[in-house]
C-alpha atoms as a PDB file:
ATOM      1  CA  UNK A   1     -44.805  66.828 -40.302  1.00  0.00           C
ATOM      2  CA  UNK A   2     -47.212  67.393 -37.454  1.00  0.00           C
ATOM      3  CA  UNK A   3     -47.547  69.676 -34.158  1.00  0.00           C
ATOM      4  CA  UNK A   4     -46.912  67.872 -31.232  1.00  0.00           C
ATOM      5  CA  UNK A   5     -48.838  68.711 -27.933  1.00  0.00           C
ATOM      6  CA  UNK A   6     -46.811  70.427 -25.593  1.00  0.00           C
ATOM      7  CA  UNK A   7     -46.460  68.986 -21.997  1.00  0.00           C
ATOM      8  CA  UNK A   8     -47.294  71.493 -19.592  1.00  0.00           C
ATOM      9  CA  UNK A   9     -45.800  71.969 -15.479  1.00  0.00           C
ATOM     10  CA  UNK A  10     -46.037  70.079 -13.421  1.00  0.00           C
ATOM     11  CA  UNK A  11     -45.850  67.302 -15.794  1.00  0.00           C
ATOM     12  CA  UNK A  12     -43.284  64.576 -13.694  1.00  0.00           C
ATOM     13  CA  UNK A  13     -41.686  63.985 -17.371  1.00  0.00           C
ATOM     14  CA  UNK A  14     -39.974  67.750 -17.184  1.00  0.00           C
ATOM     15  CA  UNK A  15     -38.334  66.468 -13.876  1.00  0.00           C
ATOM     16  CA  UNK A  16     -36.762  63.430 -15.560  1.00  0.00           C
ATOM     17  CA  UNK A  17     -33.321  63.488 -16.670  1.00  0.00           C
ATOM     18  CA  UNK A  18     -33.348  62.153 -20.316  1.00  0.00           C
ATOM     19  CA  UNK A  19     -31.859  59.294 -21.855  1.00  0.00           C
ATOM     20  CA  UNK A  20     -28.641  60.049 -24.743  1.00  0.00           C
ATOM     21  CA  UNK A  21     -29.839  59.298 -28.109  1.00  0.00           C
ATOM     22  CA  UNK A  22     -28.258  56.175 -29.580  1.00  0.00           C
ATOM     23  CA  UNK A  23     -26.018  56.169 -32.241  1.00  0.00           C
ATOM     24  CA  UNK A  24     -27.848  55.473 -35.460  1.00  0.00           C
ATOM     25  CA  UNK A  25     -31.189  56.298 -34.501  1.00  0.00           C
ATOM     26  CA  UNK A  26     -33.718  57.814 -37.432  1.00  0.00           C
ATOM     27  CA  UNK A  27     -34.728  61.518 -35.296  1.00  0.00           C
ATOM     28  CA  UNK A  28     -35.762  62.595 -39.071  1.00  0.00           C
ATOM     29  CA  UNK A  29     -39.991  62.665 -38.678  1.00  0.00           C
ATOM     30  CA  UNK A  30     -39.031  64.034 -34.988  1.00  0.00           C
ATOM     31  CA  UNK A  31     -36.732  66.603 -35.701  1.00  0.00           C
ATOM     32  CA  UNK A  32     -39.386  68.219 -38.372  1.00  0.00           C
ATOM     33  CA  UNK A  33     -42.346  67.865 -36.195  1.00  0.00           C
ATOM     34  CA  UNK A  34     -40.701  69.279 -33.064  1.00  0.00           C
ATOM     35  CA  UNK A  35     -39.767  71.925 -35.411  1.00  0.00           C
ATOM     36  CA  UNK A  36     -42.616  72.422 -36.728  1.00  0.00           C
ATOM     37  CA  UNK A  37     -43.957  72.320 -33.310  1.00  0.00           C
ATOM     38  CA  UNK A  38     -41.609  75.227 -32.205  1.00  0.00           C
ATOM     39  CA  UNK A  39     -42.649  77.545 -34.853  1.00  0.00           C
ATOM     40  CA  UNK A  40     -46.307  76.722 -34.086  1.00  0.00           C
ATOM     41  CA  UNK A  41     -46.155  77.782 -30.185  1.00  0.00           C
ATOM     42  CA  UNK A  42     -44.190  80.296 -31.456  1.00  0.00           C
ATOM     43  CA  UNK A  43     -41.024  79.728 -29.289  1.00  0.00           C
ATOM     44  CA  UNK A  44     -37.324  79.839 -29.676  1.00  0.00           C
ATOM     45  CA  UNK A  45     -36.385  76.743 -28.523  1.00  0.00           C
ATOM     46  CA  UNK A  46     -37.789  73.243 -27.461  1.00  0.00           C
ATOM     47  CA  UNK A  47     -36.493  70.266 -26.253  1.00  0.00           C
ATOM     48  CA  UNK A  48     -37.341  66.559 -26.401  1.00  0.00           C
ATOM     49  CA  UNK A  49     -39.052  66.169 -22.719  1.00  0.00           C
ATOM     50  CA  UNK A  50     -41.195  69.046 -23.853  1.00  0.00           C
ATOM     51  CA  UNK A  51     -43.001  66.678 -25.992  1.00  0.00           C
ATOM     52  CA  UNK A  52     -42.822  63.678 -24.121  1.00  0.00           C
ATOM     53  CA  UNK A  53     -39.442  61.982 -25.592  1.00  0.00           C
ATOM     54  CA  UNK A  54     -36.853  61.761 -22.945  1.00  0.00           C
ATOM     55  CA  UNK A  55     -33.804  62.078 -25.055  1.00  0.00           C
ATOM     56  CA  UNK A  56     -31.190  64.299 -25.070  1.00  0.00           C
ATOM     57  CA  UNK A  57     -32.302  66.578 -27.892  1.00  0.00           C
ATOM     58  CA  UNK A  58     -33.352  70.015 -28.692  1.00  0.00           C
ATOM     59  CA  UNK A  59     -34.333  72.264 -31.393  1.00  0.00           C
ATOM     60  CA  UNK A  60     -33.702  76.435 -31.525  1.00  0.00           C
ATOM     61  CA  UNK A  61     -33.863  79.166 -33.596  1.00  0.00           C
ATOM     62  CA  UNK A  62     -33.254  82.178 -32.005  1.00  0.00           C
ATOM     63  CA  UNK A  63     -33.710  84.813 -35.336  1.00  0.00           C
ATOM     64  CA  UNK A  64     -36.442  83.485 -36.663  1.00  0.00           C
ATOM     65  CA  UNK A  65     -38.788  86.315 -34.820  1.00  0.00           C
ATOM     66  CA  UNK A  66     -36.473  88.926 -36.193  1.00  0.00           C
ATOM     67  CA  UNK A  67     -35.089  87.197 -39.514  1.00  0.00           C
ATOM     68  CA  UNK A  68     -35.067  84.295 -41.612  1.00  0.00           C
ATOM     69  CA  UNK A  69     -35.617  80.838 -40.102  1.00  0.00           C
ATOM     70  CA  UNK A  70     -31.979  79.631 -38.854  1.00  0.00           C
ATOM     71  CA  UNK A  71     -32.818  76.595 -36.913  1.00  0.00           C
ATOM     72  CA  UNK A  72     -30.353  74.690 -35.071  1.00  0.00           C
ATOM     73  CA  UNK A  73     -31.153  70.944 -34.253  1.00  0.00           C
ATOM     74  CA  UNK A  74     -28.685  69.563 -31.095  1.00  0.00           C
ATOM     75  CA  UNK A  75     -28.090  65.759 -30.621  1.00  0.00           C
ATOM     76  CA  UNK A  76     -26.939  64.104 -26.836  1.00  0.00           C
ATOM     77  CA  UNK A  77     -25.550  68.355 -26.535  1.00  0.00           C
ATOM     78  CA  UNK A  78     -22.416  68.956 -24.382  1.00  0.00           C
ATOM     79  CA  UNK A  79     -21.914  72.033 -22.785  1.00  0.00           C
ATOM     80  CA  UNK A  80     -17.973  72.031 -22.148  1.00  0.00           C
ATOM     81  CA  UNK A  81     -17.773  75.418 -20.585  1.00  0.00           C
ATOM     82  CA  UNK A  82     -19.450  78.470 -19.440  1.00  0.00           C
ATOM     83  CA  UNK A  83     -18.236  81.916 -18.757  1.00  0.00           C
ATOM     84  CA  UNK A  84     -17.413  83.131 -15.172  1.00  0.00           C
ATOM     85  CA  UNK A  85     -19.649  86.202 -16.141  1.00  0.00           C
ATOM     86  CA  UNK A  86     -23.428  86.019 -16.247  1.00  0.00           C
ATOM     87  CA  UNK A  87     -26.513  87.987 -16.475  1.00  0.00           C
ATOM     88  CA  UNK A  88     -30.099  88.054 -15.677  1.00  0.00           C
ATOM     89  CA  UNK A  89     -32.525  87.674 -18.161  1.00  0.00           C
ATOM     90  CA  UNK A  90     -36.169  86.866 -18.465  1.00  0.00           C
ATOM     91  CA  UNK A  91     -37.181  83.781 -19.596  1.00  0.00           C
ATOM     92  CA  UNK A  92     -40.574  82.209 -20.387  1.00  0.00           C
ATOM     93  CA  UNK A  93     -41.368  78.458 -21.171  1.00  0.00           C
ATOM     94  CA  UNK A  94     -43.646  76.547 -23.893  1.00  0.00           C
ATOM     95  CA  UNK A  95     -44.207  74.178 -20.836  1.00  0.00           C
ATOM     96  CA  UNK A  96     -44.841  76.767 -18.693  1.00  0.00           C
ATOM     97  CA  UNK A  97     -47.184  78.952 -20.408  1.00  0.00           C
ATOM     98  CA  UNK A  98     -47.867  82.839 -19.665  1.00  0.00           C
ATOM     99  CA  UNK A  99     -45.473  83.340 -16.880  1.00  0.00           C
ATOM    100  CA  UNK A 100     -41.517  84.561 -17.372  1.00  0.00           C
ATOM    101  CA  UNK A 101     -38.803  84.333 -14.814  1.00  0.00           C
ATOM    102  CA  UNK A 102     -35.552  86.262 -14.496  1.00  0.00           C
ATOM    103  CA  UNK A 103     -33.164  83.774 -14.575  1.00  0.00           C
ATOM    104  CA  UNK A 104     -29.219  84.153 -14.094  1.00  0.00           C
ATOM    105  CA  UNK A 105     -27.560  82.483 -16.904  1.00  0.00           C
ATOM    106  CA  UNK A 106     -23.599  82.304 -18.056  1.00  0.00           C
ATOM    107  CA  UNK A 107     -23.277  84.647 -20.400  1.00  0.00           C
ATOM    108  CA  UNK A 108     -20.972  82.863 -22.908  1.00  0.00           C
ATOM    109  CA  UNK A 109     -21.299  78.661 -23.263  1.00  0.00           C
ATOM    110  CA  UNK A 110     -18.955  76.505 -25.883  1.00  0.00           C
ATOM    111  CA  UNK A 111     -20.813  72.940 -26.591  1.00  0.00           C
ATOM    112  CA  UNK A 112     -20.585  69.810 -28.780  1.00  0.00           C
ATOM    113  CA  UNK A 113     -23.526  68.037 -30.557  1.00  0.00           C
ATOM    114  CA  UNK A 114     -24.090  66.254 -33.158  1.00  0.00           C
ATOM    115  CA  UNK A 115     -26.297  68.024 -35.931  1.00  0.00           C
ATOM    116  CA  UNK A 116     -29.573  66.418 -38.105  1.00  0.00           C
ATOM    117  CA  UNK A 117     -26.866  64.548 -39.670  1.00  0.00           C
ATOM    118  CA  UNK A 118     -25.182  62.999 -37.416  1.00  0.00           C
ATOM    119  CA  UNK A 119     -22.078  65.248 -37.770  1.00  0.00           C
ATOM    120  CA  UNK A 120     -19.935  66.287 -34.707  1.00  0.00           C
ATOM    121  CA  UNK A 121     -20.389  70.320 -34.020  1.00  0.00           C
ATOM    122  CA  UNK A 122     -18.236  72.297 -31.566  1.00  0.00           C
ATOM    123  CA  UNK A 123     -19.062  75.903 -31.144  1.00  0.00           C
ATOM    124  CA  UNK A 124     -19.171  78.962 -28.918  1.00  0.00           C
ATOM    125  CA  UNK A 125     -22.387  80.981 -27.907  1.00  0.00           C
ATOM    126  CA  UNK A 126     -22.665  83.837 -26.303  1.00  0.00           C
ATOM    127  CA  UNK A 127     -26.409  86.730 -25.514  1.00  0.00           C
ATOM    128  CA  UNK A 128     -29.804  85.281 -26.398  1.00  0.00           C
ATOM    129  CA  UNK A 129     -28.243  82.065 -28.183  1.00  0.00           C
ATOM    130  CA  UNK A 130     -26.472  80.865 -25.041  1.00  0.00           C
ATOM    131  CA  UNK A 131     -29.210  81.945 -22.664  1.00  0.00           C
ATOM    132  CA  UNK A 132     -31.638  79.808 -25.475  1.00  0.00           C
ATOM    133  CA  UNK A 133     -29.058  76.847 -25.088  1.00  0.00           C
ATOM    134  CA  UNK A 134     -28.923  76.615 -21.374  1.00  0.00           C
ATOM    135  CA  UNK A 135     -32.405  76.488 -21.037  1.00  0.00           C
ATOM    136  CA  UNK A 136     -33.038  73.824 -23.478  1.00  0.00           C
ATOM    137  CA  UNK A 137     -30.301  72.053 -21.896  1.00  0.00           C
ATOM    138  CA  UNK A 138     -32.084  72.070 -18.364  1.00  0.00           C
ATOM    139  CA  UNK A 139     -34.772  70.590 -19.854  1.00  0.00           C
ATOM    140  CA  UNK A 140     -32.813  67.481 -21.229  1.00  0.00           C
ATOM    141  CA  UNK A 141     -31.422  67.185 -17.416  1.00  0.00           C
ATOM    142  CA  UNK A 142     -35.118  67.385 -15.847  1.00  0.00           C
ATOM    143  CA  UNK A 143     -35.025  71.245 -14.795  1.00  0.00           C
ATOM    144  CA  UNK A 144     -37.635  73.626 -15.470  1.00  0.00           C
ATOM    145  CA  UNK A 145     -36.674  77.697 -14.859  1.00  0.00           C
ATOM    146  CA  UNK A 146     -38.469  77.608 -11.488  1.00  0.00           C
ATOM    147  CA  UNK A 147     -35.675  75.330 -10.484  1.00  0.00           C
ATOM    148  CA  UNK A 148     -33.435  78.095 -10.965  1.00  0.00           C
ATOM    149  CA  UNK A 149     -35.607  80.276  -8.044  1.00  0.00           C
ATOM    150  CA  UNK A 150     -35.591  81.226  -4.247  1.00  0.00           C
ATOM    151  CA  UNK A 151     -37.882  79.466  -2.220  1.00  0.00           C
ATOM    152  CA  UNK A 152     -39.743  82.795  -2.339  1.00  0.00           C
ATOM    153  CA  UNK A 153     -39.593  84.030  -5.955  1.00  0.00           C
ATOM    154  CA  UNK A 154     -40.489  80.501  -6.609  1.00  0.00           C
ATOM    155  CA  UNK A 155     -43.164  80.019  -5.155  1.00  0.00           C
ATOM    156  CA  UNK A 156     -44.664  83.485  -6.365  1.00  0.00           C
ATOM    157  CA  UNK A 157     -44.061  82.315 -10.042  1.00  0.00           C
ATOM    158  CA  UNK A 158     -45.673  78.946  -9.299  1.00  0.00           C
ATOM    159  CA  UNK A 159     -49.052  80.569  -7.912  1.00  0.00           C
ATOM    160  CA  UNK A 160     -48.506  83.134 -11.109  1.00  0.00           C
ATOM    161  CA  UNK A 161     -48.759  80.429 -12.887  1.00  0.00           C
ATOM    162  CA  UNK A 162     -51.473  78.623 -11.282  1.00  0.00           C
ATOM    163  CA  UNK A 163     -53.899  82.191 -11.578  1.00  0.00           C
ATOM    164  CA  UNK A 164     -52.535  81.839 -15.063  1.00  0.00           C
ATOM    165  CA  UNK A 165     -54.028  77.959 -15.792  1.00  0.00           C
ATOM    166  CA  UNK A 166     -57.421  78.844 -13.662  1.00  0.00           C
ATOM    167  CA  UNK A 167     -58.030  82.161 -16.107  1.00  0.00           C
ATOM    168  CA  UNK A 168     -57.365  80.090 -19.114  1.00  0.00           C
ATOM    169  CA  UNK A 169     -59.600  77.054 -17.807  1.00  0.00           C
END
């Protein structure tokens, strides 16, 4: 297992809409290092784009701050409804480093994936979990939470972030 590096905004491969992941295909040495990867940042969640493999995959674990590791690997994810109700929450990004957004967010998603295994999952999500999945799940479709902005608040959170890369430079 290894740490992968991170891509960073405005990196053109967090706008691309990724690829399914074929049927078959060996994610093992991927699945641990983007795991591994995740813990490392620290972060809750992390999705293929995120380290430069444009398939529709993405790794969580939304206790593992709180609890015991719980990690949840999603293959070529689904999400096959979300709840009329939603709230605001704020989010921050591994690719976007040292600036959070308040992002509105379904409350309450059901999705299908297939697990490290291969196996077909179906399950309902609702708080941090389903706010975790969504955002991963942007990801996998080329979005990035500033996509989820005004023009205004946008562009506020892009120079944010900007101050944020200079001061780190």
């Amino acid at each position: 297992m290894s740490v992968l590096p991170i891509l960073k905004w405005p990196d053109k491969r967090l706008a691309t809409p990724c690829a399914p992941v074929a049927e078959g295909e060996d994610l093992t040495s991927l699945i641990a290092d983007m795991l591994e990867t995740m813990y490392d940042a620290p972060g809750r969640g992390l999705a293929g784009p995120q380290v430069g493999v444009l398939k529709r995959l993405f790794v969580m674990d939304v206790e593992w701050k709180t609890g015991p590791r719980n990690p949840v690997v999603m293959v070529n994810p689904e999400i096959l409804w979300r709840s009329e109700d939603s709230q605001v929450g704020e989010e921050g990004c591994l690719s976007i480093p040292g600036v959070s957004t308040e992002v509105s967010r379904p409350s309450q998603v059901r999705v299908r994936w297939q697990d490290a295994t291969g196996a077909m999952q179906e399950r309902e999500f609702d708080g941090f979990a389903a706010r975790c999945i969504q955002h991963e799940y942007d990801h996998l479709d080329g979005r990035v939470t500033f996509d989820h902005l005004s023009v205004l608040a946008r562009a506020t959170a892009e120079a944010r972030y900007q101050l944020q890369k200079d001061q780190d430079a």
